[in-house]
Protein backbone atom coordinates (compact mmCIF):
# COMPACT_ATOMS: atom_id res chain seq x y z
CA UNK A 1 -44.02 6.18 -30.41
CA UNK A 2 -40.92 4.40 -28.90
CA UNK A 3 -40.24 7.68 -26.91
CA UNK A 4 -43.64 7.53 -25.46
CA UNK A 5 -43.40 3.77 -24.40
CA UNK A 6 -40.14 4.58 -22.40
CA UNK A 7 -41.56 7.13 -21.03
CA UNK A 8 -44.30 4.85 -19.80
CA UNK A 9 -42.01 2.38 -18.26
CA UNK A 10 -39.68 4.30 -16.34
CA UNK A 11 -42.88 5.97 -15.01
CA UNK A 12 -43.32 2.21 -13.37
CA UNK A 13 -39.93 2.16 -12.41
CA UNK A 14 -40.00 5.56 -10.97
CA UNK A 15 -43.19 5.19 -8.60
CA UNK A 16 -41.75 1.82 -7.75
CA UNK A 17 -38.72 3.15 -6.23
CA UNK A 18 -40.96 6.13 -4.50
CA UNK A 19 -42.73 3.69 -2.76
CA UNK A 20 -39.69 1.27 -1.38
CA UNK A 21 -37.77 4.60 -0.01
CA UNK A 22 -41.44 5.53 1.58
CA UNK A 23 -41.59 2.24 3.24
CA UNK A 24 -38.05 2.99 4.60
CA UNK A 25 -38.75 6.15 6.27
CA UNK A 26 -41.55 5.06 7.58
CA UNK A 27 -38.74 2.20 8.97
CA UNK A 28 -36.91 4.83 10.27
CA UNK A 29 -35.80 4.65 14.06
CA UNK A 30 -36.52 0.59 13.51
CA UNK A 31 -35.32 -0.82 10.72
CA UNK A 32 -33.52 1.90 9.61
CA UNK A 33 -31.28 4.77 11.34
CA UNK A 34 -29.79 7.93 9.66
CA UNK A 35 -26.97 6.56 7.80
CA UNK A 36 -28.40 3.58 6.37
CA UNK A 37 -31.60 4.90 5.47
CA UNK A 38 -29.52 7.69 3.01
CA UNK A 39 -27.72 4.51 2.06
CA UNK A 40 -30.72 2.35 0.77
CA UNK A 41 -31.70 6.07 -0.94
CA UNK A 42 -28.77 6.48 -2.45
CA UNK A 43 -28.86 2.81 -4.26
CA UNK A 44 -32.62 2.47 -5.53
CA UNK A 45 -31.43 6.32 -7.23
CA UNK A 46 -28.48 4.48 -8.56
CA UNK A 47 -30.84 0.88 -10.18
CA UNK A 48 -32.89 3.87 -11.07
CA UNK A 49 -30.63 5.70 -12.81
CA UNK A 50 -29.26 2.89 -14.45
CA UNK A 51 -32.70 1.55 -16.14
CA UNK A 52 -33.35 5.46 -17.55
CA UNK A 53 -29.74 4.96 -19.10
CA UNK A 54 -29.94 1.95 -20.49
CA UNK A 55 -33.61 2.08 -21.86
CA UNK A 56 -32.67 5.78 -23.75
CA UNK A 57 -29.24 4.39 -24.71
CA UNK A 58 -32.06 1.99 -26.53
CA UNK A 59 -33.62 4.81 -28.18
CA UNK A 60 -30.91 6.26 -29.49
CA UNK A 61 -29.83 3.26 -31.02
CA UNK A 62 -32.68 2.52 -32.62
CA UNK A 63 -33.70 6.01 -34.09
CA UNK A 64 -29.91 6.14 -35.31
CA UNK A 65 -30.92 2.95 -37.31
CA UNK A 66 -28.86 0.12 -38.97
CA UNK A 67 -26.16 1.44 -41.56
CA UNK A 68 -25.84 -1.72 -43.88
CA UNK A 69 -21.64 -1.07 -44.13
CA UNK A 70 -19.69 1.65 -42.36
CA UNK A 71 -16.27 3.27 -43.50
CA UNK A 72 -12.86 1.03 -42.88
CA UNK A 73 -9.46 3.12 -42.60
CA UNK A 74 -8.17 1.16 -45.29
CA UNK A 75 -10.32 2.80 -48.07
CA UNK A 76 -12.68 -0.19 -47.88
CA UNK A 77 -15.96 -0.69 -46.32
CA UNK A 78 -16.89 -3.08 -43.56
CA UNK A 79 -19.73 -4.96 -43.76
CA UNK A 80 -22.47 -5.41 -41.32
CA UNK A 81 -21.93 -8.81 -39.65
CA UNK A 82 -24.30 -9.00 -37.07
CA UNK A 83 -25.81 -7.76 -33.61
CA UNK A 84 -24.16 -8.74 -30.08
CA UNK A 85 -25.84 -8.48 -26.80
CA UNK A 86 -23.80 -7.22 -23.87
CA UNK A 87 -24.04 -6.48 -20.27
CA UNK A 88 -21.37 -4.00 -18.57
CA UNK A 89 -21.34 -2.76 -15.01
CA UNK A 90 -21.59 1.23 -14.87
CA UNK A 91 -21.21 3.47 -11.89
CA UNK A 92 -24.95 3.02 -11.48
CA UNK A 93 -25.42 -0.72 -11.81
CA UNK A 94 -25.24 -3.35 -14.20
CA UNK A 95 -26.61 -2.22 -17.77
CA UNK A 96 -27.81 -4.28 -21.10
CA UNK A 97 -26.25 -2.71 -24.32
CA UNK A 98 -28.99 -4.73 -26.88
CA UNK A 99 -27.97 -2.51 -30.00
CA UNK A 100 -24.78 -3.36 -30.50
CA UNK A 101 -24.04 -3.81 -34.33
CA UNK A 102 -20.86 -5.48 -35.66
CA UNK A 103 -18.94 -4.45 -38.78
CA UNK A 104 -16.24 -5.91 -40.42
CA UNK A 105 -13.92 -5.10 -43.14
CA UNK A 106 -12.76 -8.67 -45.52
CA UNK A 107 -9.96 -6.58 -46.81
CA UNK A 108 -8.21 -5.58 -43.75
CA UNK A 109 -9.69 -7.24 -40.64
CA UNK A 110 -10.70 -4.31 -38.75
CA UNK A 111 -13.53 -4.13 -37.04
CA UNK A 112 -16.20 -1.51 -35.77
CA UNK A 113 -19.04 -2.40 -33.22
CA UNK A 114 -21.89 0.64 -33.29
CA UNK A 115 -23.88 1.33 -30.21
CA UNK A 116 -20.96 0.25 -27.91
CA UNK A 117 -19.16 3.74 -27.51
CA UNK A 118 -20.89 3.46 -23.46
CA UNK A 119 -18.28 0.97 -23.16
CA UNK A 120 -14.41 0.89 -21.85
CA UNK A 121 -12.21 -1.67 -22.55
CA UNK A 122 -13.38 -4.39 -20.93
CA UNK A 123 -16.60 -5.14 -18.83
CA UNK A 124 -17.09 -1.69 -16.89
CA UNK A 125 -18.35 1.69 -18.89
CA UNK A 126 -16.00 4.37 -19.35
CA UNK A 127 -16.84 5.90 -16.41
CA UNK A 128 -16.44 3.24 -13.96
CA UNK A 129 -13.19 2.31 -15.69
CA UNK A 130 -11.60 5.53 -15.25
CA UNK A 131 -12.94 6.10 -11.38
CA UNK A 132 -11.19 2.37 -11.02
CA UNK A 133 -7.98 3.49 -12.59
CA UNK A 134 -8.57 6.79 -10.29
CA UNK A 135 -8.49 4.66 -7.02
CA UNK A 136 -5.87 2.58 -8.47
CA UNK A 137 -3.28 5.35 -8.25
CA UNK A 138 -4.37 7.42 -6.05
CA UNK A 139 -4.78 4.82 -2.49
CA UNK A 140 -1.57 4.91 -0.40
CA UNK A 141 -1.84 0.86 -0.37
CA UNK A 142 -2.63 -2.09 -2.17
CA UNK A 143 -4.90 -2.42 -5.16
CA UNK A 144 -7.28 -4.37 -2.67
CA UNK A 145 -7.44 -1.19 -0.35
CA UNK A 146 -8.27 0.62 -3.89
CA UNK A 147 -11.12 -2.00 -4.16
CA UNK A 148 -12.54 -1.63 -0.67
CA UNK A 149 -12.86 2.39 -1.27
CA UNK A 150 -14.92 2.02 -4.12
CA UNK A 151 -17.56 -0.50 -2.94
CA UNK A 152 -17.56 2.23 0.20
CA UNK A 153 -18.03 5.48 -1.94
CA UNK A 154 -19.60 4.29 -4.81
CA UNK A 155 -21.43 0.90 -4.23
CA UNK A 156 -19.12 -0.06 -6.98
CA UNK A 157 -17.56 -4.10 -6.11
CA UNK A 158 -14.68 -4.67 -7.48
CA UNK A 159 -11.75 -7.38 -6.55
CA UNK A 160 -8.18 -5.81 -6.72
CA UNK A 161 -7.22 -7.93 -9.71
CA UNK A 162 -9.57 -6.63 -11.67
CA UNK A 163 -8.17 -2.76 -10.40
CA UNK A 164 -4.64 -3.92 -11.21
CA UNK A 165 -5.43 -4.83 -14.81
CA UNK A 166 -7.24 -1.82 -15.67
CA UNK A 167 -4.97 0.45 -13.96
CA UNK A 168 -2.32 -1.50 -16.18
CA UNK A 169 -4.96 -0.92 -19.55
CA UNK A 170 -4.99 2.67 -18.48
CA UNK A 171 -1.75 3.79 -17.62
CA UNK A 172 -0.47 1.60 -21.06
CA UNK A 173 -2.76 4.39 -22.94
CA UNK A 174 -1.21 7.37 -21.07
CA UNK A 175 2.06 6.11 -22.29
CA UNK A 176 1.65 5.70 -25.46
CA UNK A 177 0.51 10.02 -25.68
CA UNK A 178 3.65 10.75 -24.19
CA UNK A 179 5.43 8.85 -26.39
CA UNK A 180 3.58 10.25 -29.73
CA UNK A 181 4.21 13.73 -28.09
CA UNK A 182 7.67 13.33 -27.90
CA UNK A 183 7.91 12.16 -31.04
CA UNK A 184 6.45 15.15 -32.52
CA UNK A 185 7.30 17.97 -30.13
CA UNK A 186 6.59 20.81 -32.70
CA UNK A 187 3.09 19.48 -31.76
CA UNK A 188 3.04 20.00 -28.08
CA UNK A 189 0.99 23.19 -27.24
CA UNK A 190 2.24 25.40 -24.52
CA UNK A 191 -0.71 25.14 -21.41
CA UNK A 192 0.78 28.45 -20.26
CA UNK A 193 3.19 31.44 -21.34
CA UNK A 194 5.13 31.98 -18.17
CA UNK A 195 7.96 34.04 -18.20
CA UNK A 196 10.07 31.95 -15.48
CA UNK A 197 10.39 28.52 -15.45
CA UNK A 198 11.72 25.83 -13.06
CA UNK A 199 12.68 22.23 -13.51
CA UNK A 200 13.63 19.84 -10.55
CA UNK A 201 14.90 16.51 -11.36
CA UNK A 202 16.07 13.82 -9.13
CA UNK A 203 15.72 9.84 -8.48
CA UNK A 204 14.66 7.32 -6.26
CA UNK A 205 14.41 4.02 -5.72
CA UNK A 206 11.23 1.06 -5.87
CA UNK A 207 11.62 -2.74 -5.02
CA UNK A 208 11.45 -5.36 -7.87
CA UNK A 209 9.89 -8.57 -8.65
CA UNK A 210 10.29 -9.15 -11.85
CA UNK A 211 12.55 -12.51 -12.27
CA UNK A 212 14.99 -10.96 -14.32
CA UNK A 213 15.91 -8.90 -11.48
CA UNK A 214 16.36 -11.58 -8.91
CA UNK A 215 19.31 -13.04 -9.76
CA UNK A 216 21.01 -14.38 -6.82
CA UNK A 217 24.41 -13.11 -6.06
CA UNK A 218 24.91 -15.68 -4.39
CA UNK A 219 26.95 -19.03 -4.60
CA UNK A 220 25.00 -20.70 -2.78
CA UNK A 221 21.88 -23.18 -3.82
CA UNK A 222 18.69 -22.50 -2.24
CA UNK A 223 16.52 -19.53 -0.71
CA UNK A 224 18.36 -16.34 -0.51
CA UNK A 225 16.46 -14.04 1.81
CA UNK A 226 16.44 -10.44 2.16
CA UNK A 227 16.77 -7.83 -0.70
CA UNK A 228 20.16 -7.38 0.08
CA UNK A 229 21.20 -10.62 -1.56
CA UNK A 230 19.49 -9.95 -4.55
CA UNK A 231 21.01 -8.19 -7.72
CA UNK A 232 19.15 -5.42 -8.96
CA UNK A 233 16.45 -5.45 -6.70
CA UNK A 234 16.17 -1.77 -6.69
CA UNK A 235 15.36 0.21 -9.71
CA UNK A 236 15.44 3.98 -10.06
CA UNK A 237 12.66 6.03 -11.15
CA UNK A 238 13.58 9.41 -12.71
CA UNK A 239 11.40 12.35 -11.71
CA UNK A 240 10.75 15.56 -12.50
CA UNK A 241 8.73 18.81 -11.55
CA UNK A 242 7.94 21.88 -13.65
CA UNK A 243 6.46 25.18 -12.29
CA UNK A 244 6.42 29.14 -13.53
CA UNK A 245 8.15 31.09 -10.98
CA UNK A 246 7.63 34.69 -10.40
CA UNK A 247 10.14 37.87 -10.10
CA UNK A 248 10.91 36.56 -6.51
CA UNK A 249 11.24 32.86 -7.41
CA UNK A 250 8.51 31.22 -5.50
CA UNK A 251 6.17 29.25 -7.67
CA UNK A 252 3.14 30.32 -9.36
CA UNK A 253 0.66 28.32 -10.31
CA UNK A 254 0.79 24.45 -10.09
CA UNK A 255 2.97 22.45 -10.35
CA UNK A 256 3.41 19.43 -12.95
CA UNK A 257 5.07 15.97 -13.21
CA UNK A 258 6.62 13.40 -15.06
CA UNK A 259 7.90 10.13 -13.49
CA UNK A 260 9.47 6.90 -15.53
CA UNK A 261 11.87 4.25 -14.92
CA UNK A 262 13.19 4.59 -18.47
CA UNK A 263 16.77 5.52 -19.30
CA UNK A 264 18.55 8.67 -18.67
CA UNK A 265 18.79 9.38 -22.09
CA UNK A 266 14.87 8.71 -22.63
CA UNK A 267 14.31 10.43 -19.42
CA UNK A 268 15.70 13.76 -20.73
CA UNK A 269 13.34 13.71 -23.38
CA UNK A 270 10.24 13.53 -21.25
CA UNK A 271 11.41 16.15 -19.39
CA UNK A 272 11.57 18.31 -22.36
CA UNK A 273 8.09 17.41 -23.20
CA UNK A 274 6.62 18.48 -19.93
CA UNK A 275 8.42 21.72 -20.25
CA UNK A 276 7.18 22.42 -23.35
CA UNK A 277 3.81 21.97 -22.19
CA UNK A 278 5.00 24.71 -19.58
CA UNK A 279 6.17 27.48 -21.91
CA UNK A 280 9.78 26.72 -22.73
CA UNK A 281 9.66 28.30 -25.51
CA UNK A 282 8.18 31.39 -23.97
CA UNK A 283 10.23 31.68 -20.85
CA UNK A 284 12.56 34.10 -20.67
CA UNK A 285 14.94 32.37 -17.70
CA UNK A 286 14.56 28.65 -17.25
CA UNK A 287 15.90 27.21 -13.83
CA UNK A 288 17.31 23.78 -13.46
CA UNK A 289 17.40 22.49 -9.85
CA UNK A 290 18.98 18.77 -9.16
CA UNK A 291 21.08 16.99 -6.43
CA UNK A 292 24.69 16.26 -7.70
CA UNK A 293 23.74 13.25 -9.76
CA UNK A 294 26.42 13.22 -13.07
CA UNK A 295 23.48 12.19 -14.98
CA UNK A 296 21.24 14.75 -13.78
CA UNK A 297 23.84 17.36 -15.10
CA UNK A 298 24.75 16.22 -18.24
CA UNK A 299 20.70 15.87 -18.87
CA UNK A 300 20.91 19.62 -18.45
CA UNK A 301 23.70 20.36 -20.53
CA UNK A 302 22.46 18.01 -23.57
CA UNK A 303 18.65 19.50 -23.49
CA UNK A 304 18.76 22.53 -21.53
CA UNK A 305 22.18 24.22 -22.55
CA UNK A 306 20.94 27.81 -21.49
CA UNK A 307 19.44 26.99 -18.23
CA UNK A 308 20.78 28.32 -14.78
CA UNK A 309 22.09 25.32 -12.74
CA UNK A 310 21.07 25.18 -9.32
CA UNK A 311 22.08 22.99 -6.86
CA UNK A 312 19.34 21.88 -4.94
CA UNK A 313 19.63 23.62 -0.97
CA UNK A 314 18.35 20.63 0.57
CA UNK A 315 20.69 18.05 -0.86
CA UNK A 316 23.71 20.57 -0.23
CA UNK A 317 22.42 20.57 3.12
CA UNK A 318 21.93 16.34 3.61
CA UNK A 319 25.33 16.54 2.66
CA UNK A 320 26.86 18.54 4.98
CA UNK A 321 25.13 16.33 7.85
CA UNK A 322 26.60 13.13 6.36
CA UNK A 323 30.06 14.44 6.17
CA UNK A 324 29.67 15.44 10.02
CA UNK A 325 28.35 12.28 10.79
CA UNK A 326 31.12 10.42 8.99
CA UNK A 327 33.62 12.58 10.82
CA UNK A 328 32.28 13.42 14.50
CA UNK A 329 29.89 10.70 14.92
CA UNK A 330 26.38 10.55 15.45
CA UNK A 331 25.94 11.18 18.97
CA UNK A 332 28.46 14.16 19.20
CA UNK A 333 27.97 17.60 20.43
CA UNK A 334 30.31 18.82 18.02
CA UNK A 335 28.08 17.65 14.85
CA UNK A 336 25.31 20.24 14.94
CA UNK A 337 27.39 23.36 16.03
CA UNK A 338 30.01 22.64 12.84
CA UNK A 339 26.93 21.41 10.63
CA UNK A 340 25.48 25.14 11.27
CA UNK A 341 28.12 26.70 10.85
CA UNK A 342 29.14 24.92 7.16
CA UNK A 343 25.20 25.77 6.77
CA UNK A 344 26.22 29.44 7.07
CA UNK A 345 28.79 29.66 4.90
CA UNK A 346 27.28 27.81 1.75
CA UNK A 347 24.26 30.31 2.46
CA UNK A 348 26.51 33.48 2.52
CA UNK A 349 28.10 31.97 -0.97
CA UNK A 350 31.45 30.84 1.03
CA UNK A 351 31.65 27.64 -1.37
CA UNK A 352 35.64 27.07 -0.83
CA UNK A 353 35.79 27.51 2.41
CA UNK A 354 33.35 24.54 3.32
CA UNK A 355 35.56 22.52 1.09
CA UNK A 356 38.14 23.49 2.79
CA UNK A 357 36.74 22.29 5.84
CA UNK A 358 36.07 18.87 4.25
CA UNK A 359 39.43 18.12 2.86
CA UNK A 360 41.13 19.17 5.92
CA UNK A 361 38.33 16.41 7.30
CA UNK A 362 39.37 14.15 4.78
CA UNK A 363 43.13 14.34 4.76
CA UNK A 364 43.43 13.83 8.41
CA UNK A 365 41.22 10.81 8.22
CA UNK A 366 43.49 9.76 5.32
CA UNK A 367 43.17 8.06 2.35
CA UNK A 368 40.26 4.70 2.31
CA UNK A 369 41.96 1.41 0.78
CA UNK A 370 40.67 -0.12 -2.29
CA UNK A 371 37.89 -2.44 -1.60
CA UNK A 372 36.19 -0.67 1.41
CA UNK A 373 32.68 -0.60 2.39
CA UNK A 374 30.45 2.53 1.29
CA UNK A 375 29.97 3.41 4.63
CA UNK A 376 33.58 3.80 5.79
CA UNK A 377 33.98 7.61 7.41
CA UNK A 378 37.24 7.33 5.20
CA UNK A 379 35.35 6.96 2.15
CA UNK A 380 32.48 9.19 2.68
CA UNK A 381 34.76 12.23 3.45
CA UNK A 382 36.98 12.02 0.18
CA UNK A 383 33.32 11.18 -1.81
CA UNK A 384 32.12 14.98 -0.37
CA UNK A 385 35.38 16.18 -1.44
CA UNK A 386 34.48 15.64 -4.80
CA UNK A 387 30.81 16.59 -4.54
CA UNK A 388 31.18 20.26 -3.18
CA UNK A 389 34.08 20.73 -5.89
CA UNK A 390 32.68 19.56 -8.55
CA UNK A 391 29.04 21.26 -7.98
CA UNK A 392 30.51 24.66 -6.52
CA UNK A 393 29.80 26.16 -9.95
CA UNK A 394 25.76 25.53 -8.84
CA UNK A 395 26.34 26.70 -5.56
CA UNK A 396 25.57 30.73 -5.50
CA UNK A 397 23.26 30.69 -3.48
CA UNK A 398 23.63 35.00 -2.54
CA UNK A 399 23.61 35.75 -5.94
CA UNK A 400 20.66 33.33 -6.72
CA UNK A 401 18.76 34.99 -3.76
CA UNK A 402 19.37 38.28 -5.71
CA UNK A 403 17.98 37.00 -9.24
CA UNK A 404 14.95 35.46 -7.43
CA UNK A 405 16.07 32.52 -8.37
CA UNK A 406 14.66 29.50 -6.67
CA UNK A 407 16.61 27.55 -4.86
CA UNK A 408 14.89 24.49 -4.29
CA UNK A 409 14.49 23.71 -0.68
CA UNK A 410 12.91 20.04 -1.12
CA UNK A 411 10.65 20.88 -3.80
CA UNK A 412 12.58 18.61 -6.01
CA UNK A 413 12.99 15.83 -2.89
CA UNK A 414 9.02 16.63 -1.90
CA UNK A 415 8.32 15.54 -5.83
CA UNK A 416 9.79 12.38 -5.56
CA UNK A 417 7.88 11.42 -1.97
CA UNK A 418 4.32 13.25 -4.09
CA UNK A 419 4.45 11.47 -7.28
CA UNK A 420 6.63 7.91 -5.75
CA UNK A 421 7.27 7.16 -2.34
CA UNK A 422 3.08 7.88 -1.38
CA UNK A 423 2.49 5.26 -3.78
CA UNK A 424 4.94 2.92 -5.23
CA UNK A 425 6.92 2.51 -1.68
CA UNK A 426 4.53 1.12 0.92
CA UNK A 427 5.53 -1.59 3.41
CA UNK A 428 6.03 -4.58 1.43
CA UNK A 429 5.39 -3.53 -2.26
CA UNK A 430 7.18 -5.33 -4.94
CA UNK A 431 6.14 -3.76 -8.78
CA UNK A 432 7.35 -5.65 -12.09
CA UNK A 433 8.91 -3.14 -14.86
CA UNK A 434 5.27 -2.47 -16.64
CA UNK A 435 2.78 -2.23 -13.50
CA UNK A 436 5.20 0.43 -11.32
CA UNK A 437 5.52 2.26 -15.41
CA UNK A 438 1.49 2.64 -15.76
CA UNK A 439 1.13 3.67 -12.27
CA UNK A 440 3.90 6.40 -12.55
CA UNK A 441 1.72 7.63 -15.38
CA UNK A 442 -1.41 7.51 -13.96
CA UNK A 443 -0.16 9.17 -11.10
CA UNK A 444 2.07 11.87 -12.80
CA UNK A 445 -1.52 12.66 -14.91
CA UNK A 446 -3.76 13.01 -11.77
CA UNK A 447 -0.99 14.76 -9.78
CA UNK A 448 -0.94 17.36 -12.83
CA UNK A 449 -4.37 18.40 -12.82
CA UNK A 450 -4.72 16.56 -16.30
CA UNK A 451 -6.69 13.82 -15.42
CA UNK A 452 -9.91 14.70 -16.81
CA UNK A 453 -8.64 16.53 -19.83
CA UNK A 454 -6.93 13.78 -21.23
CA UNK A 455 -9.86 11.08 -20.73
CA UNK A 456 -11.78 13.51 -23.08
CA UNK A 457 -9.30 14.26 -25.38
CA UNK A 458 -8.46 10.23 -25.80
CA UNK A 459 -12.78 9.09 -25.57
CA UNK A 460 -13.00 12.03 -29.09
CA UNK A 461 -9.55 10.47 -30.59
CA UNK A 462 -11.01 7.08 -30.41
CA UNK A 463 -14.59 8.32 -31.66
């Protein structure tokens, strides 16, 4: 009976809408021109679509019926305590959730609300809130710029407040599954059995606006402009990129992130996680790729003991063209012939000889006094000194070339601008500590092709 009166009324509805997108084509070339008459199409299919899911979300309600107590975690029952109207805003419109049945346990205090599983976290469905915290991440701008592309390609309106927050609900969820997967990484399941495996790591920096990292180093009382006068205004986020790599050492497959401003120590552990997801346990060779970060290296030694170290090309390379700079100048002829020719020698495996070349540099500039600036020629030649000698173990490159074994050539630096820069470093963005940690996340999730899997996986959890 109740299935036949629906069916009756969105019968009305239905004819209805025929005959309002019949009076627009028949506007068509007046009122109406190609675009905007799909438009006004495209919403009355929307209302529509809304009314036939709110009137059989009805339905189901009802023929599901009223339990008079439901089952409480606690070993208790909750008691039935009521119904509570509700309105949320879906991808197709506004919609009226009528059957929503509150329970509530005396013992405990928990509480279950039936006929509300439609629902998100807040005023939007599930849907809408995850397409939100989609356009959130994913928009090289503000959260306002997030806002205007969903009213454009989904009708959806939205301020960017209201992105922020659920972007912040969102990515606060994502964090707390990596956190229960590293705390139980005999639990992780492998996505893959790869018999190669590579992991980049490197850092990079975001502004801050948090006030506990704006204290002025300063004397003075007053405004102090300009980041450069405020401690701690920069914070590093750690990232890292996993990927199979074949018998030659290019990459296979996709690749996957993880991105957090967490400590080095924590840091290490997340990366350990994502590899596990990759096959570590499977692989045969794992490859560790990094820039010559101390951190980076002892990360390696403390969780991957057996991997080959690889200094990442690129960063050998930026290097090189610093110490040139430092030593010939910018605007010399001499800086790209010796550059090259450095080039050449790290590539044929010539390690000692480039440092060499760079001490020689360094002793003839001599020795920077205590207290000089970072950017002192001086200082920047005995600080390459140290980084070719010290990394020269992760520097054979011929023999890598021979193991197909990857050598990095910006993949690591290319994660960094993917999963951070494209987002979190836009002209004038300022993140506190927990809104630039969700977005990581939620962008580290999307970026790994897990977006949708993990919405799923969390909506059956909960249910």
């Amino acid at each position: 009976m109740e299935s036949a009166k629906l069916i009756a009324n969105l019968t009305v509805h239905f004819v209805q809408m025929v005959k309002k997108i019949l009076e627009a084509v028949a506007g068509f070339g007046e009122t109406y021109d190609a675009a905007t008459l799909e438009e006004f199409v495209s919403e009355q299919t929307r209302a529509l679509g809304a009314v036939v899911l709110e009137y059989c979300w009805v339905l189901r309600c009802r023929e599901s019926g009223r339990p008079r107590s439901v089952a409480c975690p606690c070993g208790r029952r909750r008691a039935f305590k009521g119904r509570i109207e509700r309105s949320i805003r879906t991808t197709l419109g506004p919609m009226n959730l009528p059957e929503r049945f509150r329970y509530r346990c005396v013992v405990c205090g928990g509480e279950t609300i039936l006929g509300d599983e439609l629902r998100g976290e807040g005023d939007f469905s599930e849907l809408a809130e995850r397409l939100i915290a989609y356009a959130g991440q994913a928009v090289g701008g503000m959260f306002a710029q997030a806002s205007k592309t969903l009213k454009r390609f989904l009708g959806l309106e939205v301020c960017g407040k209201t992105v922020e927050s659920i972007c912040l609900r969102r990515g606060r969820r994502v964090i707390a599954a990596e956190e229960r997967a590293v705390a139980a990484p005999h639990e992780v399941k492998p996505e893959e059995n790869p018999r190669r495996i590579a992991v980049g790591v490197d850092g990079s920096l975001i502004g801050r606006v948090d006030p506990a990292h704006r204290r002025r180093s300063s004397a003075k009382n007053g405004k102090v402009s300009g980041k450069g006068k405020l401690a701690n205004f920069w914070k590093e986020v750690k990232t890292c990129v996993v990927y199979a790599i074949d018998a030659a050492g290019k990459a296979t497959g996709r690749k996957t992130y993880y991105s957090t401003q967490a400590p080095h120590d924590v840091f290490g552990h997340k990366v350990v996680t994502e590899a596990l997801r990759r096959g570590l346990h499977t692989a045969s060779e794992v490859v560790f790729l990094g820039d010559g970060a101390k951190w980076i290296w002892n990360l390696c030694a403390r969780e991957f003991p057996k991997a080959v170290q690889v200094l990442d090309w690129y960063h050998a390379v930026e290097h090189l063209w610093e110490v040139g700079r430092a030593h010939f100048g910018e605007t010399s002829e001499l800086l790209t012939p010796w550059v090259k020719a450095r080039e050449g020698e790290l590539y044929e495996g010539r390690t000692e000889t480039v440092i060499a070349a760079i001490r020689a540099m360094a002793k003839k500039a001599g020795m920077a006094p205590k207290g000089t600036a970072e950017t002192d020629p001086r200082l920047i030649l005995q600080r390459n000194v140290g980084y070719f000698t010290d990394n020269s173990s992760r520097m054979k490159y011929p023999e890598y070339r021979k193991r197909g074994i990857p050598t990095g050539s910006g993949v690591v630096e290319s994660a960094c601008r993917h999963v951070v820069a494209s987002r979190l470093k836009g002209p004038g963005m300022r993140w506190d500590e927990e809104g630039a940690e969700a977005i990581l996340h939620l962008r580290t999730l999307e970026l790994s092709d897990r977006w949708d899997a993990f919405w799923e996986k969390s909506l059956a959890g909960a249910a």
